[in-house]
N, C-alpha and C. Protein backbone atom coordinates (compact mmCIF):
# COMPACT_ATOMS: atom_id res chain seq x y z
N UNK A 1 -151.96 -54.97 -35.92
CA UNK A 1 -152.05 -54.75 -34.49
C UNK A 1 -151.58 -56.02 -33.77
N UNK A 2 -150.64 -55.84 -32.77
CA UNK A 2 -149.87 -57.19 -32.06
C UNK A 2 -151.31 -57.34 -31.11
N UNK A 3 -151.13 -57.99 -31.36
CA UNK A 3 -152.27 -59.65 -30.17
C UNK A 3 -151.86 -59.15 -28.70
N UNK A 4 -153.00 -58.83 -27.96
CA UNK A 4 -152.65 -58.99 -26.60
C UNK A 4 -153.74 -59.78 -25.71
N UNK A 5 -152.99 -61.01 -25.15
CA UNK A 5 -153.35 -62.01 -24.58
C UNK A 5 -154.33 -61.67 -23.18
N UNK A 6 -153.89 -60.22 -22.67
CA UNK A 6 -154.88 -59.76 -21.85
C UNK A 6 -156.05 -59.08 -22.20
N UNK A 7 -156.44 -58.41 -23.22
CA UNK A 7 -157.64 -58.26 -23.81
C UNK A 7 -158.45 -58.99 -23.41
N UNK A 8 -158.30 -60.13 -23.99
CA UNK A 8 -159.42 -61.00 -23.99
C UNK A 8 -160.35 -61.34 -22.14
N UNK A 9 -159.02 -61.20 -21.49
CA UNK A 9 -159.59 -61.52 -20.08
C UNK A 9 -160.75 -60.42 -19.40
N UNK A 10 -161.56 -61.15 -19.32
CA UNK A 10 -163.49 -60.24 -18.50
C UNK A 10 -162.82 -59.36 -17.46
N UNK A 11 -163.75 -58.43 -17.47
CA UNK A 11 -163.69 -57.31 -16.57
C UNK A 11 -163.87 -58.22 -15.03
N UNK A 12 -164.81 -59.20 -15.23
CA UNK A 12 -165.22 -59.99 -13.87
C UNK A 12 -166.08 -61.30 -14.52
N UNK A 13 -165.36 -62.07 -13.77
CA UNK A 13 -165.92 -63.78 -14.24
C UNK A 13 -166.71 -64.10 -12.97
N UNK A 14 -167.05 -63.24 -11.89
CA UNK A 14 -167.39 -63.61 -10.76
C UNK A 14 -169.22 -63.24 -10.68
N UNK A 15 -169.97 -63.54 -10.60
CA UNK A 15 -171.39 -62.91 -10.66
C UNK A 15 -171.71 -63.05 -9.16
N UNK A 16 -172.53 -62.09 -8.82
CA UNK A 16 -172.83 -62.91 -7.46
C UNK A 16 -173.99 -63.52 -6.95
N UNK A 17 -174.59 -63.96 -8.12
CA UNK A 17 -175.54 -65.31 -7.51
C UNK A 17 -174.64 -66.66 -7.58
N UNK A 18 -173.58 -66.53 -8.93
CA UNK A 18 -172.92 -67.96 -9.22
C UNK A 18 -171.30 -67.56 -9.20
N UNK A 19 -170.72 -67.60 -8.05
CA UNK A 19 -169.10 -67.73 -7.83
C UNK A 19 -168.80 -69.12 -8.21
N UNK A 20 -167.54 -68.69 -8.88
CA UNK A 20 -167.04 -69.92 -9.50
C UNK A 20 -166.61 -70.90 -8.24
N UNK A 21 -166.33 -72.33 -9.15
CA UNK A 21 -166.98 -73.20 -8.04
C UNK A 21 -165.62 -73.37 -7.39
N UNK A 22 -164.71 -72.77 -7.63
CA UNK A 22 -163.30 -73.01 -6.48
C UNK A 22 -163.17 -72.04 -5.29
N UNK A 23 -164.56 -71.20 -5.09
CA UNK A 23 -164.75 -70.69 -4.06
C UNK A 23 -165.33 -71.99 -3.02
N UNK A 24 -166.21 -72.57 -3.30
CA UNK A 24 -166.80 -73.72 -2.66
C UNK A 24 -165.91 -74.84 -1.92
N UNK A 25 -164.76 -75.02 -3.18
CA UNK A 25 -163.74 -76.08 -2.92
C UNK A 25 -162.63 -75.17 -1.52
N UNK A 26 -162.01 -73.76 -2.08
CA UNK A 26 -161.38 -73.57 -0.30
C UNK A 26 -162.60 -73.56 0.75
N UNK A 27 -163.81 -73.05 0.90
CA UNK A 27 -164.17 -73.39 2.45
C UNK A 27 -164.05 -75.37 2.98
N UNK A 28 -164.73 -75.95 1.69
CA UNK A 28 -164.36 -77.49 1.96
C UNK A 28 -163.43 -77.76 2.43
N UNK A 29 -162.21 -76.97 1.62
CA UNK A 29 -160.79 -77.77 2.15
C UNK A 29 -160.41 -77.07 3.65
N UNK A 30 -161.01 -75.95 3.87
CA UNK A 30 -160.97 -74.93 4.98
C UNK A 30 -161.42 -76.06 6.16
N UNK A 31 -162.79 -76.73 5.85
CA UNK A 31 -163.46 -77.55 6.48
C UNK A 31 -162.86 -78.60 7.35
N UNK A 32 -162.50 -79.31 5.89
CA UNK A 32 -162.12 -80.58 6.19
C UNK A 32 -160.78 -80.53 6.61
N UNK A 33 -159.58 -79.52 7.07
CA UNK A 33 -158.77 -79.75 7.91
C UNK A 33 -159.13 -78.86 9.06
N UNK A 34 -160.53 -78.22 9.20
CA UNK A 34 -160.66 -78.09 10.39
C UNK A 34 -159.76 -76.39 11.23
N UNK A 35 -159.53 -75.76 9.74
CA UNK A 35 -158.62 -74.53 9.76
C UNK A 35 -159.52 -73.16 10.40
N UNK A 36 -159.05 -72.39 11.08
CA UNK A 36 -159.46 -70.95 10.80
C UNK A 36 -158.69 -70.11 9.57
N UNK A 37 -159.37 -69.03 9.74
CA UNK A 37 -158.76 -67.90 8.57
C UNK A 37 -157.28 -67.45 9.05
N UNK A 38 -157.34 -67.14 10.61
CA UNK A 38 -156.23 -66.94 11.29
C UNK A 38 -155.15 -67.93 11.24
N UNK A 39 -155.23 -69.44 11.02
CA UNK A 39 -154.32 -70.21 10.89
C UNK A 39 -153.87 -70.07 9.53
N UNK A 40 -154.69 -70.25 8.29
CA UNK A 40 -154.65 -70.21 6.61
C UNK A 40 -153.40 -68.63 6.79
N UNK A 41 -154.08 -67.73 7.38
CA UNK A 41 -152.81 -66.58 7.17
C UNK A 41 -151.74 -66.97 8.20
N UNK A 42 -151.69 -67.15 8.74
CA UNK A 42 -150.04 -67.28 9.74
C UNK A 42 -149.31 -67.85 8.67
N UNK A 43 -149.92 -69.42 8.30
CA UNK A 43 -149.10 -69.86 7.15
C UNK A 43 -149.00 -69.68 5.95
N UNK A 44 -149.59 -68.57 5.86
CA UNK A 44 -149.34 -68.02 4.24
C UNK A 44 -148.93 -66.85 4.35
N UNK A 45 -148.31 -65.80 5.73
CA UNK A 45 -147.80 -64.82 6.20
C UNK A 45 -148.55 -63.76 5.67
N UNK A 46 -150.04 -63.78 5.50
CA UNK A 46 -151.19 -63.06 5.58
C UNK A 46 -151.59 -62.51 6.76
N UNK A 47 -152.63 -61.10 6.58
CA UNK A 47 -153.73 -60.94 7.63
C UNK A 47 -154.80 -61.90 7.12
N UNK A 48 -155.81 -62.22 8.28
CA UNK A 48 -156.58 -62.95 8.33
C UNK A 48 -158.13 -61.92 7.81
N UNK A 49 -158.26 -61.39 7.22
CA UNK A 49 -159.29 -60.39 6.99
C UNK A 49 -158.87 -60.41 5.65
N UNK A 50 -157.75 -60.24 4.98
CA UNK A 50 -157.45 -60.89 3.95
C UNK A 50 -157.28 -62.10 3.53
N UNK A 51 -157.06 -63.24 3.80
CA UNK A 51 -157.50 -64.40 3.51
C UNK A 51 -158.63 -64.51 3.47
N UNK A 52 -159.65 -64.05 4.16
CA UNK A 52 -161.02 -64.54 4.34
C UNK A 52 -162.19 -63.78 3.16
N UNK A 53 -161.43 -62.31 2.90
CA UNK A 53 -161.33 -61.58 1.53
C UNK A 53 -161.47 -62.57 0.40
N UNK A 54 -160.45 -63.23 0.47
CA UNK A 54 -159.89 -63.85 -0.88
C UNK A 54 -161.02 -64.81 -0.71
N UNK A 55 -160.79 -65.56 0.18
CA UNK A 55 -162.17 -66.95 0.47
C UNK A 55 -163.21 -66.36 -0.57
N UNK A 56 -163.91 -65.20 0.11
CA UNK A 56 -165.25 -64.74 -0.99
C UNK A 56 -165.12 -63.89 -2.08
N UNK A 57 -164.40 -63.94 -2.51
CA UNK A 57 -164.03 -63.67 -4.15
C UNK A 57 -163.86 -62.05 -4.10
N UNK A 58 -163.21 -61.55 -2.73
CA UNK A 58 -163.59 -60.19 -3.07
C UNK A 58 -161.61 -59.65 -2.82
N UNK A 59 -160.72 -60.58 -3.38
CA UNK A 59 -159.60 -60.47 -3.27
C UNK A 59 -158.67 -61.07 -4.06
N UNK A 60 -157.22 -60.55 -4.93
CA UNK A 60 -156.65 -60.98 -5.98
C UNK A 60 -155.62 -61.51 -5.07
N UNK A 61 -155.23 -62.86 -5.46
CA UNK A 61 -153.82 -63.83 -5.06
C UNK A 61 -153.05 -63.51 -6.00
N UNK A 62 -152.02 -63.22 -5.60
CA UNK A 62 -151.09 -64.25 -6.58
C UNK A 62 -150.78 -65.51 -6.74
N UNK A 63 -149.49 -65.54 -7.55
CA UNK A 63 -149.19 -66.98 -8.08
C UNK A 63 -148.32 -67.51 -6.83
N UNK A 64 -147.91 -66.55 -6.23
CA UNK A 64 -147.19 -67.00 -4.77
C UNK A 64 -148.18 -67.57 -3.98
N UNK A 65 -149.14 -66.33 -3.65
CA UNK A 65 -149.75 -66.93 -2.77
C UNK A 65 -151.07 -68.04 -3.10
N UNK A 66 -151.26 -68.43 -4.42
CA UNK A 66 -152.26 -69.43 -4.75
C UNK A 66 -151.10 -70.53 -3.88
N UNK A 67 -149.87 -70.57 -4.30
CA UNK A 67 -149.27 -71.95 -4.23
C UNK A 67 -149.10 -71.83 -2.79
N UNK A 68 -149.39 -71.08 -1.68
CA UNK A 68 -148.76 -71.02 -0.12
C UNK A 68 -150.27 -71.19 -0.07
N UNK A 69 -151.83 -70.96 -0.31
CA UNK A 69 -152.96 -71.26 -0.35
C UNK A 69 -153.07 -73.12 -0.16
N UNK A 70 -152.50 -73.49 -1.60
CA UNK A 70 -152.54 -74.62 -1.74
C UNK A 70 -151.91 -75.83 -1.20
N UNK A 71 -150.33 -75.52 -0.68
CA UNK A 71 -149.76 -76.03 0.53
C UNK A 71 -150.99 -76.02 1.70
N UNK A 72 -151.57 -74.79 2.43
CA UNK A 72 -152.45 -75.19 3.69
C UNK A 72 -153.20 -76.00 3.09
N UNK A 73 -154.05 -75.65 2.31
CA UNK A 73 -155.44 -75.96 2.19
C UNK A 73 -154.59 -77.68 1.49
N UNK A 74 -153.98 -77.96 1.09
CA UNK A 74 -153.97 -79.49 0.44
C UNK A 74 -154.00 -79.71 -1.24
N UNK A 75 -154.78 -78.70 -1.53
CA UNK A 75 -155.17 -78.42 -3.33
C UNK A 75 -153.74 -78.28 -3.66
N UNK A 76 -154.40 -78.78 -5.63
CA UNK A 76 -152.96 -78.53 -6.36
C UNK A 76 -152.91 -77.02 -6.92
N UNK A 77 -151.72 -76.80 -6.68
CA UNK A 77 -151.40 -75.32 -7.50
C UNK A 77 -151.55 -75.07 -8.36
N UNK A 78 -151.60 -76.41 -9.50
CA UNK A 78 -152.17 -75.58 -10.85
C UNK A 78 -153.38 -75.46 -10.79
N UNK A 79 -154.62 -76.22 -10.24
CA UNK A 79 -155.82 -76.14 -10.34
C UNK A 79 -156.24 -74.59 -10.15
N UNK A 80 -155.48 -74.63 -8.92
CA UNK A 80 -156.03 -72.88 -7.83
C UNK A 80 -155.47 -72.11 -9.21
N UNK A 81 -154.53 -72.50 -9.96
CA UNK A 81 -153.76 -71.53 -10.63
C UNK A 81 -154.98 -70.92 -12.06
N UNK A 82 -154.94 -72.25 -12.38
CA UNK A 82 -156.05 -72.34 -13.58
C UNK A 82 -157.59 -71.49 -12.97
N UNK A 83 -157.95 -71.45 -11.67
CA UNK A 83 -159.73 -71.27 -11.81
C UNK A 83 -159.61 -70.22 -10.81
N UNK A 84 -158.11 -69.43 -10.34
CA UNK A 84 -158.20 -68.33 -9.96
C UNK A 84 -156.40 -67.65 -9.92
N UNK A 85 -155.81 -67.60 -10.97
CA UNK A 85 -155.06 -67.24 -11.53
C UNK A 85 -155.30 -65.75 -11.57
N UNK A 86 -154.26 -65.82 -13.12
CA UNK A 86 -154.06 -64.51 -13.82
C UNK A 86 -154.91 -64.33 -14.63
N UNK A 87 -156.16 -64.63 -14.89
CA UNK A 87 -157.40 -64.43 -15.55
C UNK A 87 -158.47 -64.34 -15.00
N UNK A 88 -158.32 -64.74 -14.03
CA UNK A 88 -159.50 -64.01 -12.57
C UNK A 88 -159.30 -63.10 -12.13
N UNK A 89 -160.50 -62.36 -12.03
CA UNK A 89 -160.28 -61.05 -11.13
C UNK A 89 -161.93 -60.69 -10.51
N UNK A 90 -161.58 -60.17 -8.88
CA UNK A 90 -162.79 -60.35 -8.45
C UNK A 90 -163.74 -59.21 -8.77
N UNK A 91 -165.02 -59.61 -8.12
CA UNK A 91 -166.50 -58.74 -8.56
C UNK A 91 -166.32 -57.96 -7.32
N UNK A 92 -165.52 -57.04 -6.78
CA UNK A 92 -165.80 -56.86 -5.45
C UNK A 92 -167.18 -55.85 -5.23
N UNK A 93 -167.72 -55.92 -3.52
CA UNK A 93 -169.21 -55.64 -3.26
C UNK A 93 -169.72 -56.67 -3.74
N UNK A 94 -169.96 -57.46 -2.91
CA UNK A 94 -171.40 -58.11 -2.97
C UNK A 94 -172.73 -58.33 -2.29
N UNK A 95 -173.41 -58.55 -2.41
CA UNK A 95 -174.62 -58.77 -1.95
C UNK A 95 -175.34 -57.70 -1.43
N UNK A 96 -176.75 -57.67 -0.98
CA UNK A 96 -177.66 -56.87 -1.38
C UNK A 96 -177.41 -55.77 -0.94
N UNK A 97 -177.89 -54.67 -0.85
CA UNK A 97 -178.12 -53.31 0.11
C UNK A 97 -180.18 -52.69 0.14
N UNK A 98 -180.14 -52.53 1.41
CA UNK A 98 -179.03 -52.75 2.56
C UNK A 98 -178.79 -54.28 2.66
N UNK A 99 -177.78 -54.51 3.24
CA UNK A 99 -177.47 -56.05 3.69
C UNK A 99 -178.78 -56.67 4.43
N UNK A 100 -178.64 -58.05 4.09
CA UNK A 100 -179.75 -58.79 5.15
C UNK A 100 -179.12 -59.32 6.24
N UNK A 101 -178.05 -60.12 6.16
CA UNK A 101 -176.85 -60.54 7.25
C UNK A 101 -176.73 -59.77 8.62
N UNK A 102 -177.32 -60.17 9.74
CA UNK A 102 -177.13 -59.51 10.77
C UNK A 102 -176.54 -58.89 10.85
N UNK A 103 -174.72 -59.29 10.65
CA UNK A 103 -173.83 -58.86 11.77
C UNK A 103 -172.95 -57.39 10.05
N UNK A 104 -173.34 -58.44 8.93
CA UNK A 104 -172.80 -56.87 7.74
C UNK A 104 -174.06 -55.85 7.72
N UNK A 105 -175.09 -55.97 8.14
CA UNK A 105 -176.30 -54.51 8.27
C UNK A 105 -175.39 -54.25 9.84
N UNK A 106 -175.02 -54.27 10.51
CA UNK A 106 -174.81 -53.47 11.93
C UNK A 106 -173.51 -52.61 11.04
N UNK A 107 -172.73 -53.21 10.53
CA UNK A 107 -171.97 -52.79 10.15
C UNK A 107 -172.12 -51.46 8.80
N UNK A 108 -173.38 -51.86 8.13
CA UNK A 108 -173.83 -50.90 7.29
C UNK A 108 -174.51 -49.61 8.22
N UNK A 109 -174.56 -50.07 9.04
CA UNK A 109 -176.00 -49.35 10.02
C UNK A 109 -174.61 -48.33 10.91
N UNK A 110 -173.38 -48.74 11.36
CA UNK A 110 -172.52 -48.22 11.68
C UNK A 110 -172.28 -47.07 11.01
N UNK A 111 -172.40 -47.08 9.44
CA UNK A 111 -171.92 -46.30 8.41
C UNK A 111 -172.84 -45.08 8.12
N UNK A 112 -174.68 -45.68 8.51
CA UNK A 112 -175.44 -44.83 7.96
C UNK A 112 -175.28 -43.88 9.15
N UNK A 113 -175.51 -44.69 10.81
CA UNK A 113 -175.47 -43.51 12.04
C UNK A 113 -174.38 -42.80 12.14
N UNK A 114 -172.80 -43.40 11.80
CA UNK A 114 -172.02 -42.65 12.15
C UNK A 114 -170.99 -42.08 11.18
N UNK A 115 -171.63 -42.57 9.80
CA UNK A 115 -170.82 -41.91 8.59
C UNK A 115 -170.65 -40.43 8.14
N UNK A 116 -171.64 -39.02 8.79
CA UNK A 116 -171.16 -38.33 8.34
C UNK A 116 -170.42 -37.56 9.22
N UNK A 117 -170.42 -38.26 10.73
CA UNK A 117 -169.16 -37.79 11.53
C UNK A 117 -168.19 -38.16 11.48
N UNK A 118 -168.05 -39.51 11.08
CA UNK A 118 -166.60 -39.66 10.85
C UNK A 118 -165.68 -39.01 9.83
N UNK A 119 -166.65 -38.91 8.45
CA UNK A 119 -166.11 -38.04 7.16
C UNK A 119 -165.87 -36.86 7.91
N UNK A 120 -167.02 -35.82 8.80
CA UNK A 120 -166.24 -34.78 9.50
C UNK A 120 -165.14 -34.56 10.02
N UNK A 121 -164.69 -35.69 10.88
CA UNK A 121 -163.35 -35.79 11.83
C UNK A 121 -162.10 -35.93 11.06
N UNK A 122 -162.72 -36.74 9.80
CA UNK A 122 -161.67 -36.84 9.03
C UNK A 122 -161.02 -35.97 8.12
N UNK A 123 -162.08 -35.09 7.70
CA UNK A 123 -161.55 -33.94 7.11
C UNK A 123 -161.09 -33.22 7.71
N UNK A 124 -161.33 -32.63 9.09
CA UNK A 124 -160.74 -31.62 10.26
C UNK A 124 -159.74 -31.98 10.29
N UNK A 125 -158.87 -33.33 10.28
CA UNK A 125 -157.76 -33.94 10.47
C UNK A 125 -156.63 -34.08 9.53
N UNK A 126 -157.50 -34.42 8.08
CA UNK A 126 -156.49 -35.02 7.00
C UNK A 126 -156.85 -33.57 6.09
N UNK A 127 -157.87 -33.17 5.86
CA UNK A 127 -157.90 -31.90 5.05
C UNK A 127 -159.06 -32.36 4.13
N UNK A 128 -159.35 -32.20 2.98
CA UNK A 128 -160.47 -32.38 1.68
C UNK A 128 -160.05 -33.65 0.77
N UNK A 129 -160.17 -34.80 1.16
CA UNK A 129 -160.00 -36.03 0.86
C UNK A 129 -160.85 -37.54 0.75
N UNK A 130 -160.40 -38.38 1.18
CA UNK A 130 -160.88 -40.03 1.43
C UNK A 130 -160.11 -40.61 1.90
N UNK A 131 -160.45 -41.90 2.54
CA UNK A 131 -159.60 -42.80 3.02
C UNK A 131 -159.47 -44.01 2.11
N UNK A 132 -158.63 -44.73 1.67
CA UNK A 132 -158.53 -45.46 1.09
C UNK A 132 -159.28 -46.90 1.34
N UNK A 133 -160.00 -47.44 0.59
CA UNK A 133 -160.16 -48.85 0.68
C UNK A 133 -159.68 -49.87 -0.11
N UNK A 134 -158.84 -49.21 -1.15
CA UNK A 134 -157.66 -50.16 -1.90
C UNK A 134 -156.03 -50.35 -1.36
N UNK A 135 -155.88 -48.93 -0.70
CA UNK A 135 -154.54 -49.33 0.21
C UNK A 135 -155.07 -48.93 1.62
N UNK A 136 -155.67 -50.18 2.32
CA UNK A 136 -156.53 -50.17 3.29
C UNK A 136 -156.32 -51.59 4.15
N UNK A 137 -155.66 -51.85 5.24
CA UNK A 137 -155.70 -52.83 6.14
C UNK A 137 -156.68 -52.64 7.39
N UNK A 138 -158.01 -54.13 7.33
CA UNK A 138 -158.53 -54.48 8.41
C UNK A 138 -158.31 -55.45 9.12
N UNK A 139 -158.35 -54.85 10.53
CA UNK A 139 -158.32 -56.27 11.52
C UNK A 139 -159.19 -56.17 12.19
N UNK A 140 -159.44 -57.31 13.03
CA UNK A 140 -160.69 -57.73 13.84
C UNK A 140 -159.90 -58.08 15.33
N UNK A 141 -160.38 -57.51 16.22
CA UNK A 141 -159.58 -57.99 17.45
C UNK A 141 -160.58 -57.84 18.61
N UNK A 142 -160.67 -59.46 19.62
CA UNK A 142 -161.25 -59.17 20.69
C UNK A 142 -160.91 -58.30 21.91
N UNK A 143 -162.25 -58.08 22.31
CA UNK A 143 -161.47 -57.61 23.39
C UNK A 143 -162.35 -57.72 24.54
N UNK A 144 -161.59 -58.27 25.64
CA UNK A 144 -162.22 -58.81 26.82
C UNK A 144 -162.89 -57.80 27.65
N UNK A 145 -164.54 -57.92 28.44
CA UNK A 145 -164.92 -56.40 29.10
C UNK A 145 -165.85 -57.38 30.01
N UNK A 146 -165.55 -56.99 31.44
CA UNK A 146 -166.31 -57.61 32.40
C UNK A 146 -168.14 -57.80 31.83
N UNK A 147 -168.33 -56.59 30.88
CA UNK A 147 -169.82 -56.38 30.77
C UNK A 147 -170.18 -57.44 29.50
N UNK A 148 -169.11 -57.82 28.62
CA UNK A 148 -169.76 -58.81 27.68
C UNK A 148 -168.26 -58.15 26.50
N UNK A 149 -167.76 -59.12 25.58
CA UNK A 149 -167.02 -58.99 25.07
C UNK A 149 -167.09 -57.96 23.77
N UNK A 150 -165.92 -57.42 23.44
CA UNK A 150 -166.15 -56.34 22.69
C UNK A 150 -165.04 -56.49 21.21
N UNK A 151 -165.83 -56.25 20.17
CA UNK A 151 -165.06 -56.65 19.13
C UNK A 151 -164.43 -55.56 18.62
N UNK A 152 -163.59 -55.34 18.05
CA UNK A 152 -162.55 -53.93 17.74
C UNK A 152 -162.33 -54.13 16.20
N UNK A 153 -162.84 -53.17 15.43
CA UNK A 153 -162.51 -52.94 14.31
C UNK A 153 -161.86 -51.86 14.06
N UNK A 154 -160.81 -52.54 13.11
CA UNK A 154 -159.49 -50.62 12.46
C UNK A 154 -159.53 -51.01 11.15
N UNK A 155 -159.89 -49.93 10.56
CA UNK A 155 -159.78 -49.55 9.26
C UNK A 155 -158.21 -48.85 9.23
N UNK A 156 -157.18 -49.18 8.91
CA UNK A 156 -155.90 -48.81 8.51
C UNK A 156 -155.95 -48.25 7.21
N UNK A 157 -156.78 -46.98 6.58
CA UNK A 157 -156.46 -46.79 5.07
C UNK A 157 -155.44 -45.79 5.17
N UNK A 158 -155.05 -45.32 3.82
CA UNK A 158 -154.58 -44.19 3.56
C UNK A 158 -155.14 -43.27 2.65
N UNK A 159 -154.44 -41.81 3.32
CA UNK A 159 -155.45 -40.86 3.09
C UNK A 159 -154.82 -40.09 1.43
N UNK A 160 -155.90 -39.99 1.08
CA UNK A 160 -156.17 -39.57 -0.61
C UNK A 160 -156.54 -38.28 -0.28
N UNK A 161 -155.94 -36.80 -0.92
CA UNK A 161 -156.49 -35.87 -1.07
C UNK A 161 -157.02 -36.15 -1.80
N UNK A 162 -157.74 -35.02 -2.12
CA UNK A 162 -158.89 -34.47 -3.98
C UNK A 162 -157.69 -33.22 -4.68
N UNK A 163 -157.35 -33.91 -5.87
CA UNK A 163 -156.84 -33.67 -6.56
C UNK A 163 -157.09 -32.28 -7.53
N UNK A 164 -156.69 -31.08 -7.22
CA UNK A 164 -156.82 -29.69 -8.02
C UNK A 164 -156.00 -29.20 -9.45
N UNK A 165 -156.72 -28.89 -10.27
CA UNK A 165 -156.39 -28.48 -11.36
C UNK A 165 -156.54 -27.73 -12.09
């Protein structure tokens, strides 16, 4: 039997009490030049919901973008390459349920009050399916309101029938 060098690589090296420690090192370097997520993607011709993804281990780089990572952030490319490469791969979902985090429980709490209308609307619309959260773009966008500012979330997925056979 020929040897395959990907075998050996874990389903997930990521746990989520102990993320490996080059998660620690980008917010530092995030820090210490004083970056947003929105700047880290302009110059790495990212969304910023994805960069910030990747920040918490819940997103795969490539080897492109470790090295356009490592240009902003200052780090060397092989390091990023070596401790989140092609042998990393993330744990995605983390942390508890329900969430304790203020602002991810509103967001869970979004899901429990208004999740089985939206699955309604969505089926009336797309037919007997899902929306994707693997080919799925989010953004975050303000938005200015005399009464107090209002934050705008879009889920951009695509829609998956259910498959008959």
């Amino acid at each position: 039997m020929a040897y395959n060098p990907d075998a050996s690589i874990p389903c997930s090296n990521v746990t989520r009490r102990n993320p490996p420690d080059a998660f620690s090192e980008l917010f530092g370097a995030k820090a210490r030049h004083g970056l947003t997520f929105e700047q880290i993607a302009q110059a790495m011709n990212k969304d910023e919901v994805w960069v910030a993804a990747l920040f918490y281990g819940q997103a795969k780089a490539s080897e492109e973008e470790l090295r356009a990572l490592g240009a902003v952030l200052q780090l060397k490319p092989e390091w990023l390459s070596a401790e989140l490469g092609p042998r990393w791969y993330p744990n995605r979902g983390i942390g508890p349920i329900p969430p304790t985090d203020p602002v991810i429980y509103r967001l869970f709490e979004g899901v429990l009050v208004y999740g089985h209308a939206i699955k309604a609307v969505i089926h009336e619309k797309f037919g007997d399916g899902i929306m994707s959260m693997i080919d799925c773009k989010i953004h975050v966008d303000k938005k200015e309101d005399p009464r107090g500012d209002r934050v705008v979330l879009t889920f951009d997925g695509k829609f998956l029938p259910y498959a008959k056979w």
